[in-house]
C-alpha atoms as a PDB file:
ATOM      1  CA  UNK A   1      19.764   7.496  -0.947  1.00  0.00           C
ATOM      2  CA  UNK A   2      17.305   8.200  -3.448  1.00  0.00           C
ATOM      3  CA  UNK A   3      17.767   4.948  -5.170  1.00  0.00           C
ATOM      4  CA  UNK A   4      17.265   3.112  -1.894  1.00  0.00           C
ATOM      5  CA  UNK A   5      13.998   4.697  -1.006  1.00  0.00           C
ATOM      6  CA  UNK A   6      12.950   4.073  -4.732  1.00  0.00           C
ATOM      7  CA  UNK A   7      13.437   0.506  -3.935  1.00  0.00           C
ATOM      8  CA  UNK A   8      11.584   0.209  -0.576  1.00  0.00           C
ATOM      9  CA  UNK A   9       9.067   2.193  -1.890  1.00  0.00           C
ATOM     10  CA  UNK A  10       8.532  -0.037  -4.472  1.00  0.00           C
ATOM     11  CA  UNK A  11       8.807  -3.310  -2.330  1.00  0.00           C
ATOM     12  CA  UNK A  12       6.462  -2.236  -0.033  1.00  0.00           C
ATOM     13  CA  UNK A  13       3.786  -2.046  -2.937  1.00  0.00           C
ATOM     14  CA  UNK A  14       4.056  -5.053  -4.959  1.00  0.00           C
ATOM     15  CA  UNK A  15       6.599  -3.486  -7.146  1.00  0.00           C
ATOM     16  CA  UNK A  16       4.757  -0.239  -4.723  1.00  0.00           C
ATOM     17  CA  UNK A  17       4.773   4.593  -7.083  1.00  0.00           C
ATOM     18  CA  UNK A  18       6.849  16.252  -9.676  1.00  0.00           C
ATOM     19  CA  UNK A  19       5.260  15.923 -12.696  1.00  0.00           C
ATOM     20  CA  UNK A  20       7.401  14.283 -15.253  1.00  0.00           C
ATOM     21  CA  UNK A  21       4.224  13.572 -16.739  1.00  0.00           C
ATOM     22  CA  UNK A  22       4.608  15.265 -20.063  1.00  0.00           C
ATOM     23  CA  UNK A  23       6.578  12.301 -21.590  1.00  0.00           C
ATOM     24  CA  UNK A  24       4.683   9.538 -21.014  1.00  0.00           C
ATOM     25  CA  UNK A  25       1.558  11.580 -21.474  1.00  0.00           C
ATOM     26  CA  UNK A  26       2.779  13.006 -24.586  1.00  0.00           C
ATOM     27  CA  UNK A  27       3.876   9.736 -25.940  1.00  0.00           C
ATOM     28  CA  UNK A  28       0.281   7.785 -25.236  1.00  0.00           C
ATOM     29  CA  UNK A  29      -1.541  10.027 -27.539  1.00  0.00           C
ATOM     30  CA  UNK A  30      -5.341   9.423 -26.832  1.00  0.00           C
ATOM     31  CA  UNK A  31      -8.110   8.881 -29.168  1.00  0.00           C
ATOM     32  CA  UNK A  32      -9.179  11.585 -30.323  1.00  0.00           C
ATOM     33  CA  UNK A  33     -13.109  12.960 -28.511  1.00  0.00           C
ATOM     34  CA  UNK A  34     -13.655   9.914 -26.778  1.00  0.00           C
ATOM     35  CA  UNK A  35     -15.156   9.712 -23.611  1.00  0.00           C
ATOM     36  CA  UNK A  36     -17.068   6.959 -21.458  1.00  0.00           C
ATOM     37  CA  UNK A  37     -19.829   6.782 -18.873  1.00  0.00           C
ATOM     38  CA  UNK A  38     -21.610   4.783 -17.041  1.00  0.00           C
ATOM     39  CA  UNK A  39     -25.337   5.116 -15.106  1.00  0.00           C
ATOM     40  CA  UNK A  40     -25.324   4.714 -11.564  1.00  0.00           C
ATOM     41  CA  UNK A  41     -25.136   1.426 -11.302  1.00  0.00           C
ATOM     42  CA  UNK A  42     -21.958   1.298 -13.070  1.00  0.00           C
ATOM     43  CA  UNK A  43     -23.085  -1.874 -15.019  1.00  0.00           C
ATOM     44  CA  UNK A  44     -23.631  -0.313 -18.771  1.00  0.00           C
ATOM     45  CA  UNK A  45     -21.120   1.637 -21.232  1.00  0.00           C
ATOM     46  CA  UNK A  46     -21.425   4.074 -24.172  1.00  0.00           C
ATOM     47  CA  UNK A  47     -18.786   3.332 -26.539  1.00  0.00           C
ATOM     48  CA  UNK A  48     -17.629   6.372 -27.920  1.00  0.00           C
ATOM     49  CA  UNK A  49     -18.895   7.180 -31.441  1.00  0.00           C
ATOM     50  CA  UNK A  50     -20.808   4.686 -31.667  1.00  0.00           C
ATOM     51  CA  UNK A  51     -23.960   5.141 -29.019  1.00  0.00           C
ATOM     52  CA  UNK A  52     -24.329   1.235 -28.262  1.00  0.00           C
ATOM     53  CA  UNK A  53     -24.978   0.342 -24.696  1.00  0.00           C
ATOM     54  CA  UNK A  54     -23.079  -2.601 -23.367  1.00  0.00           C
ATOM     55  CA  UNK A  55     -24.482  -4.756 -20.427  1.00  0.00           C
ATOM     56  CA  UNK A  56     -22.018  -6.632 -18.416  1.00  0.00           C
ATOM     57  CA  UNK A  57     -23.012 -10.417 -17.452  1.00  0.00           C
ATOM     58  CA  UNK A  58     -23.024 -11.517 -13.333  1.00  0.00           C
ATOM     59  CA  UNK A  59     -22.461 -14.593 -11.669  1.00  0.00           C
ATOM     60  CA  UNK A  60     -25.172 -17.935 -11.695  1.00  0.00           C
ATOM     61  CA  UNK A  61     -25.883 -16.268  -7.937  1.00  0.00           C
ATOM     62  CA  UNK A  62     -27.307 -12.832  -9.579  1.00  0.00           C
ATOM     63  CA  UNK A  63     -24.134 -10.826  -8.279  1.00  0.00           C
ATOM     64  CA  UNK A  64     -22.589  -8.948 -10.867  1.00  0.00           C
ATOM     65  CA  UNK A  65     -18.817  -8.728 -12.010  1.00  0.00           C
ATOM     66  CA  UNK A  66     -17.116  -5.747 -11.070  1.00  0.00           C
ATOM     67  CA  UNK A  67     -14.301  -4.040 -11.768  1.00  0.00           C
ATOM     68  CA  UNK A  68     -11.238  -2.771  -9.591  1.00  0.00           C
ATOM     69  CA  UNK A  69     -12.301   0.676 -10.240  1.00  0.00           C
ATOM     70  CA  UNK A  70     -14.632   3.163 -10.745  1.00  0.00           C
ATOM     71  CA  UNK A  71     -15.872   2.040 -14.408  1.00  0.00           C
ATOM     72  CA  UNK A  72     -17.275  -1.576 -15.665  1.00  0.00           C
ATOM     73  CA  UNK A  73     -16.009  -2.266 -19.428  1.00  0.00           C
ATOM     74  CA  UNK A  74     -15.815  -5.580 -21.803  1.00  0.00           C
ATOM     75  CA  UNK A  75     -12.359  -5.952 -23.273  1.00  0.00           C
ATOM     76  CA  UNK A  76     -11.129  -4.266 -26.283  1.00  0.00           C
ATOM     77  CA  UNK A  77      -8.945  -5.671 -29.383  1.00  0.00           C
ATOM     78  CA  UNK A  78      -6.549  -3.417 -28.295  1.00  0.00           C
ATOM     79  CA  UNK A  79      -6.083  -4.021 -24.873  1.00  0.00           C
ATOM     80  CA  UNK A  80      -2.770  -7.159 -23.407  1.00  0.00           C
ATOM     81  CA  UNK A  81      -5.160  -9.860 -21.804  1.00  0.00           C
ATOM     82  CA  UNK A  82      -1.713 -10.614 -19.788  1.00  0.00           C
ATOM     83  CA  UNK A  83      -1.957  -9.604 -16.160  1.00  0.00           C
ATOM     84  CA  UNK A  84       0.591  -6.939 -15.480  1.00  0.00           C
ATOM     85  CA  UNK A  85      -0.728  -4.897 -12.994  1.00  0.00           C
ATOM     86  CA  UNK A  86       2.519  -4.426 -11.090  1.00  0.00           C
ATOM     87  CA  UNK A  87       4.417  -3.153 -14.331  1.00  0.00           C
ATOM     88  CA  UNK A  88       1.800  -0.139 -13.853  1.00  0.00           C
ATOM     89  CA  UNK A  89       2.611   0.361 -10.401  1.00  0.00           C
ATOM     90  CA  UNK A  90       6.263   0.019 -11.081  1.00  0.00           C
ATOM     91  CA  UNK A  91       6.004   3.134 -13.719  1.00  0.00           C
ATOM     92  CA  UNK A  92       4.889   5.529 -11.704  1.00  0.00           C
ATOM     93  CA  UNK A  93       7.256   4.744  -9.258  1.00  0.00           C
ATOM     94  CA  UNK A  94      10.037   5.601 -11.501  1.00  0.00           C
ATOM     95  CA  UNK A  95       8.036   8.372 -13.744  1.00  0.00           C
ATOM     96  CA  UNK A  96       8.248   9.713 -10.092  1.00  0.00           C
ATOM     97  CA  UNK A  97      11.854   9.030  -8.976  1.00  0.00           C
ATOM     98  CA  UNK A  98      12.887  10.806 -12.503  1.00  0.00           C
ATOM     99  CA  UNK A  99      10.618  13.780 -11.168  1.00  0.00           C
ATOM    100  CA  UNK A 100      12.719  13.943  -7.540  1.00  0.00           C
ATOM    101  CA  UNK A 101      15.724  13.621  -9.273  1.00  0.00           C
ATOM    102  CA  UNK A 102      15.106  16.595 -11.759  1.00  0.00           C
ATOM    103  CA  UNK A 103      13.830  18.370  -9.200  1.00  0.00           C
ATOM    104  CA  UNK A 104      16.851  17.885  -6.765  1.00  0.00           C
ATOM    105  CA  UNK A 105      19.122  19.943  -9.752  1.00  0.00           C
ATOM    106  CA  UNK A 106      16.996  22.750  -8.953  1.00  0.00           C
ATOM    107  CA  UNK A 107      15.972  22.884  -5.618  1.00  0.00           C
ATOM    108  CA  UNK A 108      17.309  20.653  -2.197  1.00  0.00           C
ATOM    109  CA  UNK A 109      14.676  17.855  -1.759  1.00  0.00           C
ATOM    110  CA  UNK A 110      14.916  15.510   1.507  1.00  0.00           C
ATOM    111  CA  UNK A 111      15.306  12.116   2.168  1.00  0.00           C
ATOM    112  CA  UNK A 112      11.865  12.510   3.476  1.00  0.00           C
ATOM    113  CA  UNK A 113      10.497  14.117   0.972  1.00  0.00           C
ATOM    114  CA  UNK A 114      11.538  12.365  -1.688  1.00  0.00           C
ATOM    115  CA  UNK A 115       9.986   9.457   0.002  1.00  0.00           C
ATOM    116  CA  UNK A 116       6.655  11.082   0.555  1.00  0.00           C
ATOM    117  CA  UNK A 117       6.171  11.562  -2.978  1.00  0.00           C
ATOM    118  CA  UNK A 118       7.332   8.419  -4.271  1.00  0.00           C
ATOM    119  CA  UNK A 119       4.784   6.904  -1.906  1.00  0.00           C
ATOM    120  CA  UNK A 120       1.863   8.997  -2.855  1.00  0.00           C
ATOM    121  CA  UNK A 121       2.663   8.700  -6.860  1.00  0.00           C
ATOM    122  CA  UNK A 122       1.957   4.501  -5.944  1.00  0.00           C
ATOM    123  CA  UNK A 123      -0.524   4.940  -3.223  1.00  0.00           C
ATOM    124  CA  UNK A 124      -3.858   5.805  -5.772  1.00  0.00           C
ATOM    125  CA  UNK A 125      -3.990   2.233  -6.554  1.00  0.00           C
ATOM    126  CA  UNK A 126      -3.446   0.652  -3.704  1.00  0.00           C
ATOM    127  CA  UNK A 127      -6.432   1.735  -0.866  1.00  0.00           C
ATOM    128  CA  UNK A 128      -9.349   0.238  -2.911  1.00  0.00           C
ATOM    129  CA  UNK A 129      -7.526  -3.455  -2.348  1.00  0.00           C
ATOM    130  CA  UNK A 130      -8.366  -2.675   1.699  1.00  0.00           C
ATOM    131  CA  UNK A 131     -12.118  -4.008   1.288  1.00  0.00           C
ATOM    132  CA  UNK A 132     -10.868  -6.892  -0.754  1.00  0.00           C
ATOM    133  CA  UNK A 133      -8.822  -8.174   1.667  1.00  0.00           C
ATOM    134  CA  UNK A 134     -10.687  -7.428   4.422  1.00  0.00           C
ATOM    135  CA  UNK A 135     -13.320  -9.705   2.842  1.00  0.00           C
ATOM    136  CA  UNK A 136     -10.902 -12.298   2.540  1.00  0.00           C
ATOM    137  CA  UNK A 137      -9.237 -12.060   5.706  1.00  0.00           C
ATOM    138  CA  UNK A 138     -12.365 -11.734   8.044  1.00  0.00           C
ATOM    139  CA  UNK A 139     -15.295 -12.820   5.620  1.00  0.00           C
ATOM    140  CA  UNK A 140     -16.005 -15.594   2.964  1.00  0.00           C
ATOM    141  CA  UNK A 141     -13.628 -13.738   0.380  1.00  0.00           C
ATOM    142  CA  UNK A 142     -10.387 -15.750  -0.606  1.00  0.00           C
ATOM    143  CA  UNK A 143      -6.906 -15.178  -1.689  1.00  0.00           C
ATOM    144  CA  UNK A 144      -7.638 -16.024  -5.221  1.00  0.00           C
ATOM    145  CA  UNK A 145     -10.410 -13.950  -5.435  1.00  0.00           C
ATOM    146  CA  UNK A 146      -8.340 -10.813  -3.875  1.00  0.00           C
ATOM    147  CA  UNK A 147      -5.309 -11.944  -6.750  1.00  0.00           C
ATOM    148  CA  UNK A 148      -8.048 -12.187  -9.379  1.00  0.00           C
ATOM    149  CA  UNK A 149      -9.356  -8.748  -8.497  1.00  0.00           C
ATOM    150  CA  UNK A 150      -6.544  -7.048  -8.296  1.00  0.00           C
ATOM    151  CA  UNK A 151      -4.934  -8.412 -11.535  1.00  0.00           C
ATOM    152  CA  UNK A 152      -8.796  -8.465 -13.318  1.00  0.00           C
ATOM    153  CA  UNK A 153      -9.300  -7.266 -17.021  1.00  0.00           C
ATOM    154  CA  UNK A 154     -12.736  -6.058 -17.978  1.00  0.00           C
ATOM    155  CA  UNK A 155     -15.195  -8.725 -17.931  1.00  0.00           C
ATOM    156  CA  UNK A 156     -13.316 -11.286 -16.372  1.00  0.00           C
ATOM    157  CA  UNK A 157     -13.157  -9.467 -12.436  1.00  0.00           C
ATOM    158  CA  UNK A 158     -14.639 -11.507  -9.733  1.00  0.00           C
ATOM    159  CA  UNK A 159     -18.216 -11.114  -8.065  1.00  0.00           C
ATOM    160  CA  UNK A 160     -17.761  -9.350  -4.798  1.00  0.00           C
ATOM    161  CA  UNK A 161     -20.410  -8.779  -1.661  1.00  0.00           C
ATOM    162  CA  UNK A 162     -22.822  -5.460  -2.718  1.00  0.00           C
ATOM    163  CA  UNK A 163     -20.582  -3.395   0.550  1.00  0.00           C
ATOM    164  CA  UNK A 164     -17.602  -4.714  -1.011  1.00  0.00           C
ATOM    165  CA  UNK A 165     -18.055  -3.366  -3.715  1.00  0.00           C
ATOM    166  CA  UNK A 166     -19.056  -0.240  -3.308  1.00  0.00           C
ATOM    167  CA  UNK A 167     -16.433   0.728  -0.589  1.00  0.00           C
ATOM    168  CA  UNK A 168     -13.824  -0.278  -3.104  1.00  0.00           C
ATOM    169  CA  UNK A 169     -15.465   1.544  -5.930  1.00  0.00           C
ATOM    170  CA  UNK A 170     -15.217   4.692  -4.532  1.00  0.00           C
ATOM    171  CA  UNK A 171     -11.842   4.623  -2.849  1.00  0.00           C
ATOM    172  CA  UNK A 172     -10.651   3.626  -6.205  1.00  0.00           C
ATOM    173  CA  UNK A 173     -12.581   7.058  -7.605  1.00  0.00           C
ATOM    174  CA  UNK A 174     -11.336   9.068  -4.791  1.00  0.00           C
ATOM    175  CA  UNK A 175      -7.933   7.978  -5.141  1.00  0.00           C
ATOM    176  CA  UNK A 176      -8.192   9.137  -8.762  1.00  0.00           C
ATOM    177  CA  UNK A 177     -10.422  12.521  -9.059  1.00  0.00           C
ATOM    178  CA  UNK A 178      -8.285  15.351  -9.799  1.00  0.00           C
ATOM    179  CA  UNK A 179     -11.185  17.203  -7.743  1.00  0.00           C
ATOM    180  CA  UNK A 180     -10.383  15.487  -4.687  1.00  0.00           C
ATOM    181  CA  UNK A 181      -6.508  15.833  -4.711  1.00  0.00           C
ATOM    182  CA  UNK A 182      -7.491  19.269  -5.600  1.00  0.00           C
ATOM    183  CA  UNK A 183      -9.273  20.136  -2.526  1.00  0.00           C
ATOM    184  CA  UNK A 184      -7.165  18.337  -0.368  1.00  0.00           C
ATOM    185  CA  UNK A 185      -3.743  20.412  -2.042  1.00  0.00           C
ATOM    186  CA  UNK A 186      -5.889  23.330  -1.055  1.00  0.00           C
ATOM    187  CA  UNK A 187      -6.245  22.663   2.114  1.00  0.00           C
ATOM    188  CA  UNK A 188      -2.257  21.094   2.971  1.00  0.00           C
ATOM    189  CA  UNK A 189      -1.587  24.944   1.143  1.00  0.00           C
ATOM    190  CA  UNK A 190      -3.717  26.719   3.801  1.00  0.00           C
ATOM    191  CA  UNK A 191      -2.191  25.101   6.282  1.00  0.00           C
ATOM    192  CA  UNK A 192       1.542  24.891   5.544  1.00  0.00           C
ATOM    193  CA  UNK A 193       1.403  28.247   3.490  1.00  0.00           C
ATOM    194  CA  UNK A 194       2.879  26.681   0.645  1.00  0.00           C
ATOM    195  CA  UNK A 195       2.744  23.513  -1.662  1.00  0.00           C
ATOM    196  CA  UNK A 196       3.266  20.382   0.123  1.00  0.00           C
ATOM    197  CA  UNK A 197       5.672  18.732  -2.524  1.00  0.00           C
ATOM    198  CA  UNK A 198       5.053  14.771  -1.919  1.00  0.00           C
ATOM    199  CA  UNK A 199       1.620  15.800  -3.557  1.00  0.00           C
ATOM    200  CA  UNK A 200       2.896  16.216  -6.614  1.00  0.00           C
ATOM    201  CA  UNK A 201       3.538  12.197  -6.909  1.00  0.00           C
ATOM    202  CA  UNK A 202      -0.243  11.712  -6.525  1.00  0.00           C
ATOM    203  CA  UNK A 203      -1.058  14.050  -9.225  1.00  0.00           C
ATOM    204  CA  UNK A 204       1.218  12.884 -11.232  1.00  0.00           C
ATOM    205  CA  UNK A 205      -0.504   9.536 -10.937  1.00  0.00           C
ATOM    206  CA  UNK A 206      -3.586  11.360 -11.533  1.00  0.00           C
ATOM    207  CA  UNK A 207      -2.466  12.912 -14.778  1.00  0.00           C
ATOM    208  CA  UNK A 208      -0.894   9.472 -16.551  1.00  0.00           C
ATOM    209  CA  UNK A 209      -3.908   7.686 -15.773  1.00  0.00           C
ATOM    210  CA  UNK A 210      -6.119   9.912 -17.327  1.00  0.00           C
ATOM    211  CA  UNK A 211      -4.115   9.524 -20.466  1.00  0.00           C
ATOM    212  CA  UNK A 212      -3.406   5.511 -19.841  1.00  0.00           C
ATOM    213  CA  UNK A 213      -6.546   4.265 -20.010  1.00  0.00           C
ATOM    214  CA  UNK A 214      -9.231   3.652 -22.485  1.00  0.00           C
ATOM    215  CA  UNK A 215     -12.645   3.122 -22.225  1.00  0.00           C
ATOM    216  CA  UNK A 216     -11.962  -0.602 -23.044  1.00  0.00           C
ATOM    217  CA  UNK A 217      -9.678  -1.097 -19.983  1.00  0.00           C
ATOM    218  CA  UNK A 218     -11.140   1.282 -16.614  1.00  0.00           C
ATOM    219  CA  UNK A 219     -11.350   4.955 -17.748  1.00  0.00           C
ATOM    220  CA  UNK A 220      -9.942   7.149 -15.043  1.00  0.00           C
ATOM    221  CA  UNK A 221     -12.410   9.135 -12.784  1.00  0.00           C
ATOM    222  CA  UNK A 222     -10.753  11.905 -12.728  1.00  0.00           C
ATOM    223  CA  UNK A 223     -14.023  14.360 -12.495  1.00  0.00           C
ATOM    224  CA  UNK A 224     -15.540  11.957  -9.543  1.00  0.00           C
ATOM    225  CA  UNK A 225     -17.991  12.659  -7.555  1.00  0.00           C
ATOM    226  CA  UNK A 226     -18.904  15.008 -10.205  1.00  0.00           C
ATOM    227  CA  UNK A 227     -19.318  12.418 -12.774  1.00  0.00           C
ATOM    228  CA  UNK A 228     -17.706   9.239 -13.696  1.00  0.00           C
ATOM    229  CA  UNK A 229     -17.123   9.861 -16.982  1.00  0.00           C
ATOM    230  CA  UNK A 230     -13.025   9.261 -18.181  1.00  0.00           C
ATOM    231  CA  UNK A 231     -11.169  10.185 -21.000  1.00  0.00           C
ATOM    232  CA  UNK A 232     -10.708   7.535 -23.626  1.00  0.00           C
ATOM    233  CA  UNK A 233      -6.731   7.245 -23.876  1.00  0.00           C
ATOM    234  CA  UNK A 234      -4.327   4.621 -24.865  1.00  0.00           C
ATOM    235  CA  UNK A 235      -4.460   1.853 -22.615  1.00  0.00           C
ATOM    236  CA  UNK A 236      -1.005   1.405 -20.442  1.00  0.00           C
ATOM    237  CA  UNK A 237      -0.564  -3.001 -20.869  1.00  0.00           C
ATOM    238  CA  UNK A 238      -1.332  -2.253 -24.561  1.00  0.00           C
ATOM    239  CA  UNK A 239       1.656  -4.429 -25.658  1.00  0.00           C
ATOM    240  CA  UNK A 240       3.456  -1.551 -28.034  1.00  0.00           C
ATOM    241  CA  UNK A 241       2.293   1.151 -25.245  1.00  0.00           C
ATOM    242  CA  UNK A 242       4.300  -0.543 -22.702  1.00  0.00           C
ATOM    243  CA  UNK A 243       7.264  -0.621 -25.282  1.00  0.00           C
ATOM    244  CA  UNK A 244       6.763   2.547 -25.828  1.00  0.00           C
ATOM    245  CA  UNK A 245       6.849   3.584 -21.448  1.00  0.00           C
ATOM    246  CA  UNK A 246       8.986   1.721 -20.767  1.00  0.00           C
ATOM    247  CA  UNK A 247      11.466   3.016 -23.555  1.00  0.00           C
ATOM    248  CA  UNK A 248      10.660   6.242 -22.183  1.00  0.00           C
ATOM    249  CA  UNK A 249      11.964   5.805 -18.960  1.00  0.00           C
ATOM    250  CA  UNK A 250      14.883   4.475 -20.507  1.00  0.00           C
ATOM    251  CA  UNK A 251      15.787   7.027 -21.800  1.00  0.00           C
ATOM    252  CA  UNK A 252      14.444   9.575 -19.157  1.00  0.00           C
ATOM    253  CA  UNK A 253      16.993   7.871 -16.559  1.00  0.00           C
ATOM    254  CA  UNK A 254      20.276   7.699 -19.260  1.00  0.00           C
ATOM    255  CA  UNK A 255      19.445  11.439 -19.701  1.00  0.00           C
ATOM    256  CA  UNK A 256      19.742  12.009 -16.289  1.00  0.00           C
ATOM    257  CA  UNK A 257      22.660   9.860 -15.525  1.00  0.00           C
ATOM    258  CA  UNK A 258      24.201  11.591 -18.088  1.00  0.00           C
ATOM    259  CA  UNK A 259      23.706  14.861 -17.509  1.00  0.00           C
ATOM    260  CA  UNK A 260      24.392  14.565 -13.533  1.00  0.00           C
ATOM    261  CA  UNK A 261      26.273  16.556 -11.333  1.00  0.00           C
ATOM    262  CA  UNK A 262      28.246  17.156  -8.127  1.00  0.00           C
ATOM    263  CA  UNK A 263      25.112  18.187  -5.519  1.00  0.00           C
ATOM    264  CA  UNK A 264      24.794  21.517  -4.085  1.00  0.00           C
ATOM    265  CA  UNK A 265      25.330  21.881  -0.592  1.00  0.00           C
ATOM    266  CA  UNK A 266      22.208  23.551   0.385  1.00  0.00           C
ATOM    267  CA  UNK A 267      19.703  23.089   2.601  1.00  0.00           C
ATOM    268  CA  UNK A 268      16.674  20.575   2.386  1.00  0.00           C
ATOM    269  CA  UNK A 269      13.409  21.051   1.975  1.00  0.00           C
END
């Protein structure tokens, strides 16, 4: 059952993704005191350590580039120039299938809810396409620019109208703020009394991309609105980083084939 919702999930999201964050967090160590920002306009970087302001070139029609996400950067030696966008995607899904399946040794976990939280560990990067392709679908956007965007690199994204923009900017920052899932787990708590589990997948989302990206490929809001400011990990389509996931997960899901057992007859939650 689980497997087949995994798969759905997955389908529905191009690849479409409980905290079984610590090994893939643990494993992308980040660099160590680096941080990023930008100024309102989102247009200009500080690269950690080194205080030098980089600008970031528009189109011949003044527009500028801008990036699927909260954060404008130029591409770093260290970053994969190979667009593999859905390999992201496709790790949290199963950094969060691993988490439902450890969890289900412990405690009964529905159908249902195990689907809920595979959903909402995929669903961060997915809401900030809407604008996109309502551009292309009902404006003078087109399908290359909407597969350009969504599998851009820094410095190479495609100009987009000024509303465009800016409505997919900050779905892509809300999506991602730890402050926002924060309030809104507060809330779900205050109203159901207790934790509403399928959260977890979007924080665990949350948590790998603050460690999974770097400030030369989209730092991860995760203090927005407060600032926009991300932690300077390792980024994720680094080629030896994705080894290294990948690996991971590997072993993560031998482990737990391994180590299975007959389920518990108890009741779901």
């Amino acid at each position: 059952m689980l497997g087949g919702t995994a798969l759905f999930v997955m389908a529905v999201g191009r690849g479409l993704p409980l905290i079984v964050v610590g090994a893939k967090a643990g494993l992308l160590l980040p660099k160590t005191g680096a941080w990023d920002r930008v100024d309102q306009k989102g247009l200009r970087r500080r690269h950690a350590g080194h205080g030098v302001l980089h600008g970031v070139a528009g189109d011949s029609g003044g527009r500028p580039a801008v990036a699927p996400g909260c954060l404008v950067d130029r591409p770093g030696g260290n970053v994969s120039t190979t667009p593999v966008e859905a390999m992201d995607i496709l790790a949290h899904a199963l950094w969060a299938g691993a988490g439902v399946m450890l969890a289900q040794r412990r405690w009964p976990v529905s159908p249902r809810t195990a689907a809920l939280t595979l959903a909402l560990a995929v669903a961060p990067d997915l809401p900030h396409l809407v604008p996109i392709l309502g551009w292309s679908v009902f404006g003078d956007g087109t399908a290359a620019a909407v597969a350009g965007y969504a599998n851009a690199i820094p410095g190479q994204e495609p100009a987009l109208p000024s509303m465009v923009q800016f409505l997919s900017h900050h779905l892509h920052c809300l999506t991602h703020s730890a402050i926002i899932a924060g309030v809104l787990t507060l809330l779900m708590w205050a109203w159901l009394r207790s934790l509403w589990i399928p959260l977890l997948g979007w924080w665990s989302h949350i948590v790998i991309d603050v460690f999974t990206h770097s400030a030369d490929y989209y730092p991860s809001p995760f203090l927005y609105p407060i600032t926009r400011q991300g932690f300077d990990g390792v980024a994720w389509n680094t080629p030896w980083a994705i080894a290294i996931n990948y690996a991971a997960l590997a072993a993560a899901y031998l482990w737990l084939w391994r180590t299975r057992r007959a389920p518990r007859h108890r009741a779901a939650i």
